[in-house]
Protein backbone atom coordinates (compact mmCIF):
# COMPACT_ATOMS: atom_id res chain seq x y z
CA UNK A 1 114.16 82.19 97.48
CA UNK A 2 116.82 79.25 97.04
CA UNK A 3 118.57 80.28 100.17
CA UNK A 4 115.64 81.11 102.25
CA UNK A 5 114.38 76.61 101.33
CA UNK A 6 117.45 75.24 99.29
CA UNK A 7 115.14 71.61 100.55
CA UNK A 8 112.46 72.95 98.41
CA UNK A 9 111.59 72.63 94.50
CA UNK A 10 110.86 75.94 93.16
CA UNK A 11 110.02 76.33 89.53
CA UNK A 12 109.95 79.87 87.58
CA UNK A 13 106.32 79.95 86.53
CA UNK A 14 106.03 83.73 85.26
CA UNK A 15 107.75 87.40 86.18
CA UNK A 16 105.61 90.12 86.46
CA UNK A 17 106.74 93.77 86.31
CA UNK A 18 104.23 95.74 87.58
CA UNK A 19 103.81 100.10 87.56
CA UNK A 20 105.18 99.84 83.96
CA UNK A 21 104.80 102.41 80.98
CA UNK A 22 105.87 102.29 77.67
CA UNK A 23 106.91 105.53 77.50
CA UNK A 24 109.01 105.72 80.35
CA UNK A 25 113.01 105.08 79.29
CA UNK A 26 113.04 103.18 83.08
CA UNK A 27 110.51 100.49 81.95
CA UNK A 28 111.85 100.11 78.54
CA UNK A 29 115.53 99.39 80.05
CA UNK A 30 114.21 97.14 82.88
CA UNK A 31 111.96 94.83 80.29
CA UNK A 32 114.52 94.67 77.93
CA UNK A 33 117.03 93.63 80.58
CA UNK A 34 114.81 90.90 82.01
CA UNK A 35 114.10 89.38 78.13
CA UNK A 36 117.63 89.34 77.63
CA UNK A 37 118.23 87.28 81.07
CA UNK A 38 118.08 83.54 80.06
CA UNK A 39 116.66 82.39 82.93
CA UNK A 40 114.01 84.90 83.04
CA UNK A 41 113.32 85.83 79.25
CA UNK A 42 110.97 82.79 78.68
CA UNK A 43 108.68 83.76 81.81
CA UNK A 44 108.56 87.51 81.36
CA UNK A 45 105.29 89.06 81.07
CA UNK A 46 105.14 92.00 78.84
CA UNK A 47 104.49 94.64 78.46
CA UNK A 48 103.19 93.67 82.54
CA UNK A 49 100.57 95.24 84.73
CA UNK A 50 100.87 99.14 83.25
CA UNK A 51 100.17 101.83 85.78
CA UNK A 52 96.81 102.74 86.53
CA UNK A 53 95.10 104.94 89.45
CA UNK A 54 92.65 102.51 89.36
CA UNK A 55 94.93 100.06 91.41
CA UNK A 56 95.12 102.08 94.06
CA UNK A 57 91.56 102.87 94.44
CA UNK A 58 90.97 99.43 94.44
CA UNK A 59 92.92 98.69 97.38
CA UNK A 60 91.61 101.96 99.11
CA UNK A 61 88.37 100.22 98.64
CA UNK A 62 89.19 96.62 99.23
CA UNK A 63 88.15 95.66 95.75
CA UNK A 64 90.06 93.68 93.25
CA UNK A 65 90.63 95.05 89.90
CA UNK A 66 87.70 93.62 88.81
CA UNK A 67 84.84 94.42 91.12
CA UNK A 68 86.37 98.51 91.19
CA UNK A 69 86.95 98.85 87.56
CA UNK A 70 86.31 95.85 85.10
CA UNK A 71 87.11 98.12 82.05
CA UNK A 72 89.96 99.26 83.02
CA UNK A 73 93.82 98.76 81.61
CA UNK A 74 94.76 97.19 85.12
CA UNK A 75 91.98 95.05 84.63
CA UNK A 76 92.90 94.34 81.21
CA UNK A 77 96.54 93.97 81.60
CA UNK A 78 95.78 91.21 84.83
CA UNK A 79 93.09 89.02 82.37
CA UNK A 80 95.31 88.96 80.05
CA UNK A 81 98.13 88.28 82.98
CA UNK A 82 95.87 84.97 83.86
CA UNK A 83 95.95 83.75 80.59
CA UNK A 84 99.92 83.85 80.59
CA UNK A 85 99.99 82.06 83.43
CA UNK A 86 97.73 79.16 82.08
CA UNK A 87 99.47 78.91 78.78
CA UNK A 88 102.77 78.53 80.90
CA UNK A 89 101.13 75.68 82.78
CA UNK A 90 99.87 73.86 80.08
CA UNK A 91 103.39 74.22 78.11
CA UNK A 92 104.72 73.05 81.57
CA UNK A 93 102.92 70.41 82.15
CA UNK A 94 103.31 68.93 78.30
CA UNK A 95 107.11 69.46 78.62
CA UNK A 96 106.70 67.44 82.13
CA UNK A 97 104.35 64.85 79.78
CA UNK A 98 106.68 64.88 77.12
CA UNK A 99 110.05 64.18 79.42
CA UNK A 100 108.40 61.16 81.31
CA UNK A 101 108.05 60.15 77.43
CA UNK A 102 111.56 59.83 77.26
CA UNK A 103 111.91 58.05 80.54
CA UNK A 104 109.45 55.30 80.07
């Protein structure tokens, strides 16, 4: 993304693997190796978006998650998804709050 707009500001706001399964040695390698990255370990979601048939007949129908199959574990998995991404917001946005703290 850097070299496609080095001009632009791009901040690491959450990774998401997605088609994951805990008991799938794949997954478990692939999440551990992103939670060991520095960079990425603090914005990893896991256990991410777990597979789920549901997705794709979703798309088949042109529904979101939510309006195909509100009870599902895709559903699930992308609530609880949403609610990363606000708690990595807020924590951004005090660590932004706290830093122009320091400035003043």
């Amino acid at each position: 993304m850097k070299d496609l707009w080095p001009d632009r500001r791009l901040d690491l706001l959450a990774v998401l693997p997605t088609f994951t399964s805990s008991t799938n040695n794949a997954t478990k390698a692939a999440l551990e190796a992103l939670e060991q990255d520095p960079q990425m370990g603090p914005y990893i979601f896991s256990p991410g978006i777990r597979q789920c048939i549901d997705l794709n007949y979703a798309t088949s129908q042109r529904q979101t998650i939510w309006e195909y199959a509100p009870r599902s574990r895709a559903a699930e998995d992308y609530t609880r998804f949403l609610d990363f991404v606000d708690r990595q917001e807020q924590a951004g946005a005090h660590a932004i709050k706290e830093e122009a703290k320091t400035v003043i």
